[in-house]
Each structure stands twice: as structure tokens, then as C-alpha cells.
Protein backbone atom coordinates (compact mmCIF):
# COMPACT_ATOMS: atom_id res chain seq x y z
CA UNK A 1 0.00 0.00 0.00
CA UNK A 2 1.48 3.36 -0.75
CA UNK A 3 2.08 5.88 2.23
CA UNK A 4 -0.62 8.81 2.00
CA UNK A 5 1.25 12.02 2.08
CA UNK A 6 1.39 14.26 5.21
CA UNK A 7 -1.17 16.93 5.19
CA UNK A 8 0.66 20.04 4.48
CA UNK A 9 0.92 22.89 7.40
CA UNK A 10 -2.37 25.43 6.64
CA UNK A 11 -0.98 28.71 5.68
CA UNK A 12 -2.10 31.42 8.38
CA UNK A 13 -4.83 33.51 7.55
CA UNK A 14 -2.68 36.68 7.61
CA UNK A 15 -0.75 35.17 4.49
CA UNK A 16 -4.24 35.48 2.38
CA UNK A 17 -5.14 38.01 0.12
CA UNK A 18 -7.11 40.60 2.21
CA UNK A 19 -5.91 39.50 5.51
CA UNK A 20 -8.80 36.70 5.45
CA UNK A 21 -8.51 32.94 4.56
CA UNK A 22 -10.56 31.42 2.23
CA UNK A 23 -13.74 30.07 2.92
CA UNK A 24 -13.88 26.24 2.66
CA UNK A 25 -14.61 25.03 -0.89
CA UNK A 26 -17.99 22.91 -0.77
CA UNK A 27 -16.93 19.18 -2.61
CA UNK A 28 -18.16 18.18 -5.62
CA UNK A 29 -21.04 15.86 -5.87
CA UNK A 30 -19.63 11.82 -6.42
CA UNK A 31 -20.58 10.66 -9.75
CA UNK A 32 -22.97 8.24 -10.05
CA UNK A 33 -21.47 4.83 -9.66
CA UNK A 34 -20.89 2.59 -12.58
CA UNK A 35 -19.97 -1.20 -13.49
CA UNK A 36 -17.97 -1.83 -16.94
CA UNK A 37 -19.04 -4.69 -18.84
CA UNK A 38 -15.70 -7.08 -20.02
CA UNK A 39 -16.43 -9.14 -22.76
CA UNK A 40 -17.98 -9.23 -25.64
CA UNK A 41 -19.82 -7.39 -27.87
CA UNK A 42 -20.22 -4.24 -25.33
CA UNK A 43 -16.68 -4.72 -23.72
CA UNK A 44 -15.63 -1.58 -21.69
CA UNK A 45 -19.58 -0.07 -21.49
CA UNK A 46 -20.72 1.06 -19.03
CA UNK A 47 -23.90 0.08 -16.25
CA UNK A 48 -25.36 2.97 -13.60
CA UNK A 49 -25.15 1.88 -9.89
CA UNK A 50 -28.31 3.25 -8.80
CA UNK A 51 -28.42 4.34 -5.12
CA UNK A 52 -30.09 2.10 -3.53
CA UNK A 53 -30.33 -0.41 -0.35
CA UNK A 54 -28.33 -3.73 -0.62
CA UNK A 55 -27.56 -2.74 -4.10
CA UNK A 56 -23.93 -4.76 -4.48
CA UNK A 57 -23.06 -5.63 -8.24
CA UNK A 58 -21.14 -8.75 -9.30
CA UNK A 59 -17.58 -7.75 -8.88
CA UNK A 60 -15.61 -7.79 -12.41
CA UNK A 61 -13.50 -10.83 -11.28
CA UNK A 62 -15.79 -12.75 -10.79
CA UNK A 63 -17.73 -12.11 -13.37
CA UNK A 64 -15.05 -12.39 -15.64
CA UNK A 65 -14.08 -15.72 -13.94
CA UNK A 66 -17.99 -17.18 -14.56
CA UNK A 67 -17.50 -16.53 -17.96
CA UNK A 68 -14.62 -18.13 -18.22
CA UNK A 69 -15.98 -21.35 -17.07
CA UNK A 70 -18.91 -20.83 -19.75
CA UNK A 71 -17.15 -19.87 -22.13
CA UNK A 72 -16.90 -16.49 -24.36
CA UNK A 73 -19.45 -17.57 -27.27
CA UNK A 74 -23.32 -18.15 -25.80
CA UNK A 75 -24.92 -17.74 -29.16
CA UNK A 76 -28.27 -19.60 -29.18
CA UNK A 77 -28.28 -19.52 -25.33
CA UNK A 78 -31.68 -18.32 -23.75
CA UNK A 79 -30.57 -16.78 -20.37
CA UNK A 80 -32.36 -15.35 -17.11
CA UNK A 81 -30.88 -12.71 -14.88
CA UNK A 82 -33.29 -12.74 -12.08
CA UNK A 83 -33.35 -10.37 -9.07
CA UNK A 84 -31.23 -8.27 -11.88
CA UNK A 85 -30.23 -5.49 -9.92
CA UNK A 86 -28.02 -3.77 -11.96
CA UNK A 87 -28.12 -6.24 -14.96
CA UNK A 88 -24.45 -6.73 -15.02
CA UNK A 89 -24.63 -10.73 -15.32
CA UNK A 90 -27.71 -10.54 -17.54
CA UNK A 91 -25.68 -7.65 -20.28
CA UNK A 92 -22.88 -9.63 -20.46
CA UNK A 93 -24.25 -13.12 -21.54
CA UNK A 94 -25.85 -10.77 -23.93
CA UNK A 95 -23.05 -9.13 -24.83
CA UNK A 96 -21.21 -12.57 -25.42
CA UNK A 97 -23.78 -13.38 -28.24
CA UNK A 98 -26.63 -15.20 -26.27
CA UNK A 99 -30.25 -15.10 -28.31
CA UNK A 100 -32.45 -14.23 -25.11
CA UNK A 101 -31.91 -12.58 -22.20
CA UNK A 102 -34.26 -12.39 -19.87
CA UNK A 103 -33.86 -9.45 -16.61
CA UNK A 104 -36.02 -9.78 -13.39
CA UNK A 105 -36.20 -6.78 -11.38
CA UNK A 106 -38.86 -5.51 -8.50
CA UNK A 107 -37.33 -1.94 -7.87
CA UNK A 108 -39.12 0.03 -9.95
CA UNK A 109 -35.70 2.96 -10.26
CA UNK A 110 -33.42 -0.30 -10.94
CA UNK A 111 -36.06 -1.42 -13.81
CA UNK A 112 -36.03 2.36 -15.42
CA UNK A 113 -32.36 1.66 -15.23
CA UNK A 114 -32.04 -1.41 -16.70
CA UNK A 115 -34.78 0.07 -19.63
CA UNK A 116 -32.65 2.72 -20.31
CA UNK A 117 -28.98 0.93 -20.51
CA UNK A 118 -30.85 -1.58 -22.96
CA UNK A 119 -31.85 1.41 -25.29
CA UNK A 120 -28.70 2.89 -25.18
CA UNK A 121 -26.64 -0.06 -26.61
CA UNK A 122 -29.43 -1.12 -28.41
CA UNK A 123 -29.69 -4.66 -26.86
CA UNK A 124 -32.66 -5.98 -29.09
CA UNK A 125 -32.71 -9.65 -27.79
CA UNK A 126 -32.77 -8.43 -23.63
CA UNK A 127 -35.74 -7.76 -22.28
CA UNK A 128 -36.33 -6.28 -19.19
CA UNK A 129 -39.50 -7.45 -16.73
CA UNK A 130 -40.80 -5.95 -13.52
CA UNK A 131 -41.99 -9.24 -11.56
CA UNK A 132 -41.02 -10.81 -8.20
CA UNK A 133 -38.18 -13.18 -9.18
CA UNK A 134 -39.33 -15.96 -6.95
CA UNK A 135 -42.77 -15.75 -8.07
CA UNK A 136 -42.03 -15.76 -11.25
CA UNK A 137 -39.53 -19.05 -11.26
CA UNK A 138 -42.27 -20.53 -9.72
CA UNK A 139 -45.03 -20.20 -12.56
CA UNK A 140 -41.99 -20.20 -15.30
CA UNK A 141 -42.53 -23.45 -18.16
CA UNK A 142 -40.31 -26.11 -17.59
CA UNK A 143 -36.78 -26.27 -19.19
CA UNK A 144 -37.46 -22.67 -20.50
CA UNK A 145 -32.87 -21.61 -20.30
CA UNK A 146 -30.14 -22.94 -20.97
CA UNK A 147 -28.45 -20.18 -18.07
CA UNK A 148 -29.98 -18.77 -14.76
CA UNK A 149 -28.31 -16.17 -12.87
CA UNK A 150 -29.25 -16.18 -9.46
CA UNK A 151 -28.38 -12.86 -7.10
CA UNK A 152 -30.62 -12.24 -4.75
CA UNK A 153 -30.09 -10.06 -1.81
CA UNK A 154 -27.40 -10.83 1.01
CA UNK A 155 -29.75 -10.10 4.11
CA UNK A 156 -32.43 -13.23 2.60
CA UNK A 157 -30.93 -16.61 2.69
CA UNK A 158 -34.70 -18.24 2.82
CA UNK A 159 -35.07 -16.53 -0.45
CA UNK A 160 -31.67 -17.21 -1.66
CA UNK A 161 -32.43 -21.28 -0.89
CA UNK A 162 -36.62 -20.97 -2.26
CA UNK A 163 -35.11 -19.01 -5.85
CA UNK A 164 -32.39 -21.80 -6.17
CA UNK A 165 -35.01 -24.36 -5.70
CA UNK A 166 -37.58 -23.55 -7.91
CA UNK A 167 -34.81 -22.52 -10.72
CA UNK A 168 -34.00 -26.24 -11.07
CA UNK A 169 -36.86 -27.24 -13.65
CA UNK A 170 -36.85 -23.91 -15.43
CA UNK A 171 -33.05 -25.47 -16.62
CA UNK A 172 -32.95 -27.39 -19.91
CA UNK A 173 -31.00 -30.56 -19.47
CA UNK A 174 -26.94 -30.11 -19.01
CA UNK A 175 -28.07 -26.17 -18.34
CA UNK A 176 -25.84 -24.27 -15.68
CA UNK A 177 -27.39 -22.60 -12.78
CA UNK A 178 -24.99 -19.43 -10.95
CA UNK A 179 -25.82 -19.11 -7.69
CA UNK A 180 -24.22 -15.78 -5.98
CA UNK A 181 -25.02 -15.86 -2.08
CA UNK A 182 -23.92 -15.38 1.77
CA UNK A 183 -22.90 -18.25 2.37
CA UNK A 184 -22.70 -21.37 0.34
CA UNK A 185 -25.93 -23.73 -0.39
CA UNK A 186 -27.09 -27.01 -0.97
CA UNK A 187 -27.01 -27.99 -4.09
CA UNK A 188 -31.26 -29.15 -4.64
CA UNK A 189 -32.24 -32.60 -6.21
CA UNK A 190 -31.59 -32.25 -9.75
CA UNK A 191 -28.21 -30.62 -10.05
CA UNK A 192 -25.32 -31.17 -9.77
CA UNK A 193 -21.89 -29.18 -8.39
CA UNK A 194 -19.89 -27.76 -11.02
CA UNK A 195 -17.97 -24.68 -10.14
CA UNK A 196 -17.12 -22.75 -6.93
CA UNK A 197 -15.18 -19.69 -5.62
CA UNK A 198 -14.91 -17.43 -2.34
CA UNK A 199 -14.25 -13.55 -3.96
CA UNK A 200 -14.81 -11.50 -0.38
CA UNK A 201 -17.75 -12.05 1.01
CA UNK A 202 -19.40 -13.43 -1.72
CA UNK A 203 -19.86 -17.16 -2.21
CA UNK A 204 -20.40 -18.23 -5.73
CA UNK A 205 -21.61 -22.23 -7.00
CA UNK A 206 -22.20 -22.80 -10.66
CA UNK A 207 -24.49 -26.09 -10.84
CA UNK A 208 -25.40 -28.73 -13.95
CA UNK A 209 -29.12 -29.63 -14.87
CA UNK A 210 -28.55 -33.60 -14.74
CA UNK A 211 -29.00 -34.67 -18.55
CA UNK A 212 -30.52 -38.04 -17.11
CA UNK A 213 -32.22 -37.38 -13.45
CA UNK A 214 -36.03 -36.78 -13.93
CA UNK A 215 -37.03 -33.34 -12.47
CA UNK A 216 -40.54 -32.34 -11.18
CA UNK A 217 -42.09 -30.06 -14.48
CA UNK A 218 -45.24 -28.99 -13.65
CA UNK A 219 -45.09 -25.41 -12.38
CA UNK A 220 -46.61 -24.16 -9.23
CA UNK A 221 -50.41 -22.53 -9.25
């Protein structure tokens, strides 16, 4: 870590112009925070960080790691982002060449957010839906993506472990599940471990659809 330099010696007021030291200079408003996509299509664009409560995007490591394991080319993938947040995951499968992409958001700022980023790089195949996530996996057809992103908020793990479980069937066969959390989960009938790393204080698990276990289909009323 560098050394911060010493604080130099304030000048006495006598030395100002006039006699009278300046008044204080009021600081200048942070900008906006922002997350840079790093692959594909859209490499180096940039997502808004809206303010707001438990807001925490996907670091770039390990997003870039996740995609690593995937691979750089998900043309003809059908993906779903859901509690999107941000929409970091969710942009960059699309920017990596998947068909459909799918964003889940409740906030209603985040979703304006998400609307507007997808106008601005004119991201035709991503489509952004206001729903509750979990609600939503629930009632969603059977083997619908070949990805699900999973990021719910850090202060839920009931809804972290209820979202993982009712993402299983939504999964084509051989389909990965990413599962960002708290702590690490159980890996639910029907999948199986693939990937894992500790980045901070996020946990992350990348599961497999089985290609031959049978998995429950019919979706919840």
C-alpha cells in the first residue's frame, strides 16, 4: 500500500489576500457509480449503480471468472438474470452473443435503469420485466434456459435457498445454474456441483441440470 502524504501545514490567515482565509470550498457531488461490462460485444460499457439499499453488483472478477468457465461464445443460449439489480450478469451473456436474455427486477428505479442501458446499446434480444423473481420461477414453463443467474439479496438466505429451488426445472438438461449468495448452499435434487469460488464475502456455485435425473415439471399454481 502506498504511504498517503502528510497533510501540508495550513498557511495562516494573515498570508491570504485581504488578511482573510478562504472560505472552505464545498466538494463536488460523487458521480454516479458505474460497473464496466468485459467481454464481448459491449466490452468496456458502461452500467449505472443506482443508489439504492443492498444494491452490491457482481464484482468484475468474478464475473469475468464465470464466464470463463462458460465460455466467451453463448450464441443460441436463452438466459435469465433474475433479481437483476443492476443487470451486469444478464448484459454480459448478452453481450457474449446469447439469443435471449431475460432481466427480473422488483425496484421500480433499478427497472427504469435497466430500460434505459438496454436502449442505449441497443440490446434488441434483452428484455427487461418488472416481476417478483421468486414468483415468477415458480409459474416459469419447464426447461425454459439454458443459463440462470441467481443474485438475490445478502440479508435473505430463505429466499436465496426458495429461488435456487424452484430454478432447477426452469433449466434445460446439461443447463448451468450461478448461484451468488452469503454463504454457500445445498445444491437441490436435480443438479449437480460444477464450479465454486470465495471472492470476499461473496460465495459463488455454478451447478449442472442432470441430462438423465427426472425433475418435477409442472409449475406451481
Amino acid at each position: 500500500m502506498s504511504r498517503r502524504p502528510e497533510r501540508p501545514t495550513p498557511t495562516p490567515a494573515t498570508h491570504w489576500p485581504g488578511g482573510k482565509p478562504r472560505a472552505p470550498q464545498v466538494p463536488r457531488k460523487a458521480p454516479p457509480g458505474e460497473v464496466r461490462l468485459i467481454g464481448g460485444q459491449w466490452k468496456r460499457s458502461k452500467l449505472p449503480v443506482p443508489v439504492r439499499a443492498g444494491l452490491r453488483p457482481t464484482p468484475d472478477r468474478v464475473r469475468e471468472t464465470l464466464f470463463n468457465w462458460l465460455g466467451q461464445d453463448l450464441n443460441g443460449w436463452r438466459v435469465l438474470d433474475a433479481f437483476a439489480g443492476t443487470g451486469a450478469l444478464g448484459f454480459e451473456a448478452a453481450s457474449r452473443g446469447a439469443s435471449e436474455v431475460l432481466l427480473l427486477e422488483q425496484d421500480p428505479v433499478l427497472v427504469a435503469s435497466l430500460e434505459a442501458s438496454r436502449t442505449r446499446l441497443g440490446a434488441s434480444q434483452l428484455t427487461v420485466l418488472r416481476a417478483d423473481a421468486l414468483a415468477w420461477l415458480r409459474r416459469c414453463p419447464a426447461e425454459r434456459f439454458e443459463l440462470i443467474l441467481l443474485d438475490p439479496p445478502f440479508d435473505q438466505p430463505a429466499l436465496a435457498a426458495a429461488a435456487l429451488a424452484a430454478a432447477v426445472r426452469a433449466l434445460v438438461p446439461g443447463g448451468c445454474l450461478y448461484m451468488e449468495s452469503a454463504e454457500p448452499l445445498s445444491v437441490p435434487a436435480g443438479l449437480v456441483a460444477w464450479r465454486s469460488l470465495r471472492a470476499g464475502a461473496v460465495h459463488v456455485q455454478v451447478m449442472q441440470r442432470s441430462a438423465t435425473e427426472t425433475v418435477e415439471t409442472t409449475a406451481a399454481p
